[in-house]
N, C-alpha and C. Protein backbone atom coordinates (compact mmCIF):
# COMPACT_ATOMS: atom_id res chain seq x y z
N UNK A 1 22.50 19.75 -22.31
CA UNK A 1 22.32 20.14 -20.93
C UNK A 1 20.93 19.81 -20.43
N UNK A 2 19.88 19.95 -21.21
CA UNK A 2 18.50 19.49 -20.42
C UNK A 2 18.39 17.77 -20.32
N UNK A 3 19.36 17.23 -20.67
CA UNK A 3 19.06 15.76 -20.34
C UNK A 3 19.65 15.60 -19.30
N UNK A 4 20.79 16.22 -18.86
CA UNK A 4 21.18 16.31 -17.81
C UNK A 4 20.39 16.68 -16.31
N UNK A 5 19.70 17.81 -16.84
CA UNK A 5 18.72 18.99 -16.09
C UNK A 5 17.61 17.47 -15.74
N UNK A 6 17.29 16.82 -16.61
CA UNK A 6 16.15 15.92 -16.68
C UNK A 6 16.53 14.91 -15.62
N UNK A 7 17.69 14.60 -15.47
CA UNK A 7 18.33 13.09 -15.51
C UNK A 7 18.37 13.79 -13.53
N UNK A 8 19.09 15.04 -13.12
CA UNK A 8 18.69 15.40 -12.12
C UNK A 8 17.08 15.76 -11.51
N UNK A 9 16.54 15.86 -12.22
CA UNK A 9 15.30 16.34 -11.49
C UNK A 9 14.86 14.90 -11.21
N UNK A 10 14.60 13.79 -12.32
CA UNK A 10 14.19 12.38 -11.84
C UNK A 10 14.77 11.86 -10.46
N UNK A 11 16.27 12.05 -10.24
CA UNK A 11 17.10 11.73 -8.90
C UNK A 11 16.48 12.41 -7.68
N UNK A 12 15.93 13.86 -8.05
CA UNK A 12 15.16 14.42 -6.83
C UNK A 12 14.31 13.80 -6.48
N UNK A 13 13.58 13.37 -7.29
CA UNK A 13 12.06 12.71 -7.48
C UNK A 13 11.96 11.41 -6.73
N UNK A 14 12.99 10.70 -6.98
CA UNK A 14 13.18 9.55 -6.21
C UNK A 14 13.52 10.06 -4.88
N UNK A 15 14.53 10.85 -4.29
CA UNK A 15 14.77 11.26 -3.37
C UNK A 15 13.46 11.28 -2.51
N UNK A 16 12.63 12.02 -3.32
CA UNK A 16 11.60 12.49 -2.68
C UNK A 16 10.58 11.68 -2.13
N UNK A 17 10.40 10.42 -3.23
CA UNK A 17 9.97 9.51 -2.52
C UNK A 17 9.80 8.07 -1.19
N UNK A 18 11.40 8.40 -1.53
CA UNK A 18 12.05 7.52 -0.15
C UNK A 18 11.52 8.46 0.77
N UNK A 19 11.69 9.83 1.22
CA UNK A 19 11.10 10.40 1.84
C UNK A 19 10.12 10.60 2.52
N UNK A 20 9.07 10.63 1.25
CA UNK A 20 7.41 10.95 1.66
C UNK A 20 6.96 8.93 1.95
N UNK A 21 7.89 7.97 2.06
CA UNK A 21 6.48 6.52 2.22
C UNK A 21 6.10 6.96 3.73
N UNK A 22 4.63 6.41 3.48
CA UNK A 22 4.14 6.44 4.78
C UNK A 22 4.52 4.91 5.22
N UNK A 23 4.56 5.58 6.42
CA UNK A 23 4.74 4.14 7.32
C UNK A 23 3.01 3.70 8.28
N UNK A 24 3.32 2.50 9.09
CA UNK A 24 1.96 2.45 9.25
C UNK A 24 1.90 2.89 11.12
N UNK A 25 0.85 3.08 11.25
CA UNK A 25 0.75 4.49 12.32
C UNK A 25 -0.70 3.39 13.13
N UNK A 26 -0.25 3.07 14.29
CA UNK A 26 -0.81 2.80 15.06
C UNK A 26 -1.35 1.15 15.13
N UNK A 27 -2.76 0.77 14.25
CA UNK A 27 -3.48 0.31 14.17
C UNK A 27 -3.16 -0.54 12.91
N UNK A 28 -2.47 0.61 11.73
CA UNK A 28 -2.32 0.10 10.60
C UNK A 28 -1.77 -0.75 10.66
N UNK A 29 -1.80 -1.46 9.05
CA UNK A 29 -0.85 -2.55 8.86
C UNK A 29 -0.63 -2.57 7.20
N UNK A 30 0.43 -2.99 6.64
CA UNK A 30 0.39 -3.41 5.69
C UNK A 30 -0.21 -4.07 4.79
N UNK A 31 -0.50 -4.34 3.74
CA UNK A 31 -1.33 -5.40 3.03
C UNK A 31 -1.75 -5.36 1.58
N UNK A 32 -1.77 -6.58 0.73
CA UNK A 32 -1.66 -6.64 -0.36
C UNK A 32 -3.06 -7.43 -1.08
N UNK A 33 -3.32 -6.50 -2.43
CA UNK A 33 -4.81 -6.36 -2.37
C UNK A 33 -4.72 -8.13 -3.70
N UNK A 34 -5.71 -9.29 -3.07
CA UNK A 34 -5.91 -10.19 -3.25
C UNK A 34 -6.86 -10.23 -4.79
N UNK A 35 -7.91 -9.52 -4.48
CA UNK A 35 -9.31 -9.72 -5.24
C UNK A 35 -9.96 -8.51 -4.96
N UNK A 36 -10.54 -8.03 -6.48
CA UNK A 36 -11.16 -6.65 -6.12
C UNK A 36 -12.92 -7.42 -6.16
N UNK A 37 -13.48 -6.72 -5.63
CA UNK A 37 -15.04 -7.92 -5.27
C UNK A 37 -16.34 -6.73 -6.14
N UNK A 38 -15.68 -5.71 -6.22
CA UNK A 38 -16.80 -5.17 -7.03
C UNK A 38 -16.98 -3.40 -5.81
N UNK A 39 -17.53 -2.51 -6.81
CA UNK A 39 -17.91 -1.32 -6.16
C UNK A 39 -16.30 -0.58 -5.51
N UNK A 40 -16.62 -0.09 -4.42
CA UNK A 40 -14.93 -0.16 -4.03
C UNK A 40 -14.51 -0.85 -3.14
N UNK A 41 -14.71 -2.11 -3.34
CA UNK A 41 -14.64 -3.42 -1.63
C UNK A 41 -13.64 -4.15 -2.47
N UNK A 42 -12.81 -4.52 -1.91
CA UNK A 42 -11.79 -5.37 -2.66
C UNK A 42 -11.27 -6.58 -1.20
N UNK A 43 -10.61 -7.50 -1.52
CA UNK A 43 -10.20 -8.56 -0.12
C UNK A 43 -8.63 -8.46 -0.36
N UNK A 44 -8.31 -7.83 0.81
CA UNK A 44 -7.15 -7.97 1.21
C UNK A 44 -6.32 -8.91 2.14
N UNK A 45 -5.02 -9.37 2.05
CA UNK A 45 -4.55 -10.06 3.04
C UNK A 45 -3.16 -9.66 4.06
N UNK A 46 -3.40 -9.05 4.99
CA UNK A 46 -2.78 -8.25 5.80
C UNK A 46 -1.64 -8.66 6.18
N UNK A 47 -0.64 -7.69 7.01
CA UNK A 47 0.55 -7.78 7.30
C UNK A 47 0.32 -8.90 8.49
N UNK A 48 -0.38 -8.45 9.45
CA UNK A 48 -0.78 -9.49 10.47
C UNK A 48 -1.53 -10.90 9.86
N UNK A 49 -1.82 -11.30 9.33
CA UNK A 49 -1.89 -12.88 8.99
C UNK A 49 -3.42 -12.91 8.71
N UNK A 50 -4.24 -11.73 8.68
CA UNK A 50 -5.88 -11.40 8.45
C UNK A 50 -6.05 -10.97 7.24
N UNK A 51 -7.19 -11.52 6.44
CA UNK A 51 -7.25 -11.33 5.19
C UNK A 51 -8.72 -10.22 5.27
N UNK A 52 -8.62 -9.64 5.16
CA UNK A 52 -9.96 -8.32 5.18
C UNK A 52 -10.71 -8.10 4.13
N UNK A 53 -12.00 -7.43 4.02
CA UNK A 53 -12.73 -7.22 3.29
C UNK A 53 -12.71 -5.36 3.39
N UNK A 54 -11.67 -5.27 2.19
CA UNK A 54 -11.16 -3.54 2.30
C UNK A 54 -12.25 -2.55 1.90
N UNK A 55 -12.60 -1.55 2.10
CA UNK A 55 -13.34 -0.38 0.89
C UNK A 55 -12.36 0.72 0.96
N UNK A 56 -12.20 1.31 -0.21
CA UNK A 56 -12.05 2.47 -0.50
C UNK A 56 -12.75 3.51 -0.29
N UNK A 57 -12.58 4.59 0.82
CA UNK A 57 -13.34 5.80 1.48
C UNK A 57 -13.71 6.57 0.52
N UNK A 58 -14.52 7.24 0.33
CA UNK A 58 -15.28 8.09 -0.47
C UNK A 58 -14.27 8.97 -1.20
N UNK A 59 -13.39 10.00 -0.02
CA UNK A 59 -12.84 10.90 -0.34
C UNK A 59 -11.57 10.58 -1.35
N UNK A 60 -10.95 8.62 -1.02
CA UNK A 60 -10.28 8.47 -1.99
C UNK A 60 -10.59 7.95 -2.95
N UNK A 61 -12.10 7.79 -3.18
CA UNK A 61 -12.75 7.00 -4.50
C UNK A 61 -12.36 7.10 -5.68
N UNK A 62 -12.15 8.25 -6.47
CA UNK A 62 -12.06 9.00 -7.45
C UNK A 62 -10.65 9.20 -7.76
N UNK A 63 -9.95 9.51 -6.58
CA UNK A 63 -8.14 9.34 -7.02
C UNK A 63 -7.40 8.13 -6.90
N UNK A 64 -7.67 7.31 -6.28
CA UNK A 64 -6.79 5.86 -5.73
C UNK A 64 -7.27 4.75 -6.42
N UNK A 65 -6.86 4.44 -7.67
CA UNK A 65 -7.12 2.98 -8.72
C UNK A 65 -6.11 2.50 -7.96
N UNK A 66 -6.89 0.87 -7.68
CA UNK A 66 -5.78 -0.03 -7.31
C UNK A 66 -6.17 -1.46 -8.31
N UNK A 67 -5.10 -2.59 -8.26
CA UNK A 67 -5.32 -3.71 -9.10
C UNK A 67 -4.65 -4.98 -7.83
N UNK A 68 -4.70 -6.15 -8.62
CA UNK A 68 -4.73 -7.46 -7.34
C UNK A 68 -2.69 -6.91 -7.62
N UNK A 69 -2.40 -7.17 -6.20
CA UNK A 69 -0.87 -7.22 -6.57
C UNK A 69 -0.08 -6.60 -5.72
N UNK A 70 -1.10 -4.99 -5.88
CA UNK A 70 -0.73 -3.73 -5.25
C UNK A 70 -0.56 -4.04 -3.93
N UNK A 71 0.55 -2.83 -2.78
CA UNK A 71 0.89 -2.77 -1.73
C UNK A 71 0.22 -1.66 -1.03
N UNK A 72 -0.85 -1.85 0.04
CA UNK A 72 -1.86 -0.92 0.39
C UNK A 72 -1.24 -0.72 2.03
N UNK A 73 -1.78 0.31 1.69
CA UNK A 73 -2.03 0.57 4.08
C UNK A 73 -3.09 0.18 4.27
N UNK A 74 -3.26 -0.16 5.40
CA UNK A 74 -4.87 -0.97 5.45
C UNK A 74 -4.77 -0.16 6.90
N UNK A 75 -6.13 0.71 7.27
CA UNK A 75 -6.44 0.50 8.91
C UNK A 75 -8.11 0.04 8.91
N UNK A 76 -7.64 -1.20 9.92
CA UNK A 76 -8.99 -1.63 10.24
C UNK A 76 -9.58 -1.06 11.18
N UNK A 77 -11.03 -1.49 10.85
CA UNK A 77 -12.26 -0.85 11.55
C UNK A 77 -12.00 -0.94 13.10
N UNK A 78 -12.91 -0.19 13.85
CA UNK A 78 -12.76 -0.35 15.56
C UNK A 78 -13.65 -1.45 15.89
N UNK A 79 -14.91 -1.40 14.70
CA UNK A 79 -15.94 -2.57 14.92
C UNK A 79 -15.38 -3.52 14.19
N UNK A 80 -15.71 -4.99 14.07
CA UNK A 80 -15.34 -5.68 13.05
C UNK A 80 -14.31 -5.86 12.79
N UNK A 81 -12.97 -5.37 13.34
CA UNK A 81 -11.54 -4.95 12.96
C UNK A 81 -10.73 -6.13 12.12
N UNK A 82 -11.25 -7.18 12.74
CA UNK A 82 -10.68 -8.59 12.32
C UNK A 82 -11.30 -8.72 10.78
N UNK A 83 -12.12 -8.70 10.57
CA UNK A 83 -12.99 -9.06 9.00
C UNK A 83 -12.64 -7.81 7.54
N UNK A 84 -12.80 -6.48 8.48
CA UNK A 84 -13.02 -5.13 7.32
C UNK A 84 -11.55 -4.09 8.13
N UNK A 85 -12.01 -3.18 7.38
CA UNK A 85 -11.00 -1.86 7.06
C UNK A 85 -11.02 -1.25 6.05
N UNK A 86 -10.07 -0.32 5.83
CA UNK A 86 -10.03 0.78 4.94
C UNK A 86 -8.85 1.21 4.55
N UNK A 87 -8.79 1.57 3.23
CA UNK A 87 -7.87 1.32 1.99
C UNK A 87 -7.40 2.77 2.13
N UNK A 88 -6.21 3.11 2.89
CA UNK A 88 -5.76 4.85 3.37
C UNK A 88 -4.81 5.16 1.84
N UNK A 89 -3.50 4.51 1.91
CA UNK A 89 -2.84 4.55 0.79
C UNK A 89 -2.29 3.64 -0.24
N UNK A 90 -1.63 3.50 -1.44
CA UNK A 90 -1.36 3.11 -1.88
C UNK A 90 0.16 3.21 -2.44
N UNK A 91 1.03 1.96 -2.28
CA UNK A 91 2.10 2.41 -2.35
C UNK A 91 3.28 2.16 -4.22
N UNK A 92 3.75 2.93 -4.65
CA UNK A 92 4.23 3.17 -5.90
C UNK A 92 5.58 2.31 -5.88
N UNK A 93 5.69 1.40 -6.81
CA UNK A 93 6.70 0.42 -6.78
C UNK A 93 7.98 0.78 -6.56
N UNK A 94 8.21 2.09 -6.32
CA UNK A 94 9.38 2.28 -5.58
C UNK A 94 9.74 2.38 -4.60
N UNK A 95 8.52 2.67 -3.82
CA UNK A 95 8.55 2.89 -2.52
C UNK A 95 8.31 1.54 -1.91
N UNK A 96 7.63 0.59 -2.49
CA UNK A 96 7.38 -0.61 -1.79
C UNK A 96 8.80 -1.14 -2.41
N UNK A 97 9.91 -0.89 -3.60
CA UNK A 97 11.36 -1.21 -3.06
C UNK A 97 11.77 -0.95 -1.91
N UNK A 98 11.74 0.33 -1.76
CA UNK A 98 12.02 0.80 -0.42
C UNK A 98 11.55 0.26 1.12
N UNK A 99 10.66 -0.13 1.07
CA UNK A 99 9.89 -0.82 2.32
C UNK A 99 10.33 -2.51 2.25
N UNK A 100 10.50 -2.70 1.00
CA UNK A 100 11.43 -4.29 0.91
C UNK A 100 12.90 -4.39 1.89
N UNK A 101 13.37 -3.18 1.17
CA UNK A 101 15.17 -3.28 1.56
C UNK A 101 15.47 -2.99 3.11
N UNK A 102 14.57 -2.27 3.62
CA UNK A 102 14.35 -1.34 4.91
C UNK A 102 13.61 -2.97 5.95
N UNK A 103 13.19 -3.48 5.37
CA UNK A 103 12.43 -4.50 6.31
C UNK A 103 11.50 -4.69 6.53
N UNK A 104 10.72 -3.57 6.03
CA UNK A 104 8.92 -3.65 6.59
C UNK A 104 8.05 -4.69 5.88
N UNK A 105 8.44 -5.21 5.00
CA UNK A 105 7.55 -5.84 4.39
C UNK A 105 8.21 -7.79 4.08
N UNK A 106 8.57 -8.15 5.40
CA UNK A 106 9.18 -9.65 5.27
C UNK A 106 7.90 -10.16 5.45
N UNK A 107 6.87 -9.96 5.99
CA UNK A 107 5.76 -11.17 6.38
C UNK A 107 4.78 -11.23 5.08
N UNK A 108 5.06 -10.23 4.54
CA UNK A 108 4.62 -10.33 2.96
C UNK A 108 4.97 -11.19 2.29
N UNK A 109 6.41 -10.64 2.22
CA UNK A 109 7.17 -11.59 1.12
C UNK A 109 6.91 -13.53 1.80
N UNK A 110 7.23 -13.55 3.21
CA UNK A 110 6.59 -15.24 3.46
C UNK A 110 5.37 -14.98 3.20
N UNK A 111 4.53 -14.48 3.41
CA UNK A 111 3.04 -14.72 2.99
C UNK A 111 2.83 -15.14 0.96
N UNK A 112 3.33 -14.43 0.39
CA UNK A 112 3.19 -14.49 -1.09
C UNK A 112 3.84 -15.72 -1.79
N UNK A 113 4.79 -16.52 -0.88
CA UNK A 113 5.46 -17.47 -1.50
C UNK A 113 4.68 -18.67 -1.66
N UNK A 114 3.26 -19.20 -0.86
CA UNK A 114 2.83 -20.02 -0.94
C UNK A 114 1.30 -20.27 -1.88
């Protein structure tokens, strides 16, 4: 019975995560982290066709490891918006299934093929 118990709680879990993806809110955009450049600045190349020079905010310094590959939220700066931004979340390979099947992420997938 607890593999069972197990085998349901994992199904919640997923549930839960289709749930909780953030979507991108305003300004944001999608984007997938290219090259980490050192400190917490890494170069990203965005949903919109802009490749950015990301940092990781203070407050998520310490919790948010990312590697080249990963599927980020990016909101860019008000100054500079075109060049920089900032690294809000990071998304868990299930959820960026989820953002595959759903649609959000086609200019990716053409962007990564070349």
């Amino acid at each position: 019975m607890s593999k069972k118990k197990e085998e349901e709680a994992r199904q919640e879990a997923i549930q839960q995560e289709y749930r909780r993806t953030m979507l991108p809110r305003g300004k944001q955009t999608f984007g997938i982290l290219e090259q980490r450049l050192g400190g917490s600045r890494m170069r990203v190349r965005c949903l919109d066709g802009k490749s950015r020079v990301c940092r990781i905010p203070g407050r998520l310094k310490r919790s948010l490891w990312v590697r080249e590959g990963d599927v980020l939220l990016i909101e860019p700066w008000e100054l500079g918006g075109d060049e920089k931004g900032d690294v809000i979340f990071k998304y868990k390979p299930i959820q960026v299934d989820f953002l595959r099947r759903k649609g959000y992420l086609k200019g990716l997938e053409e962007a990564e093929e070349f």
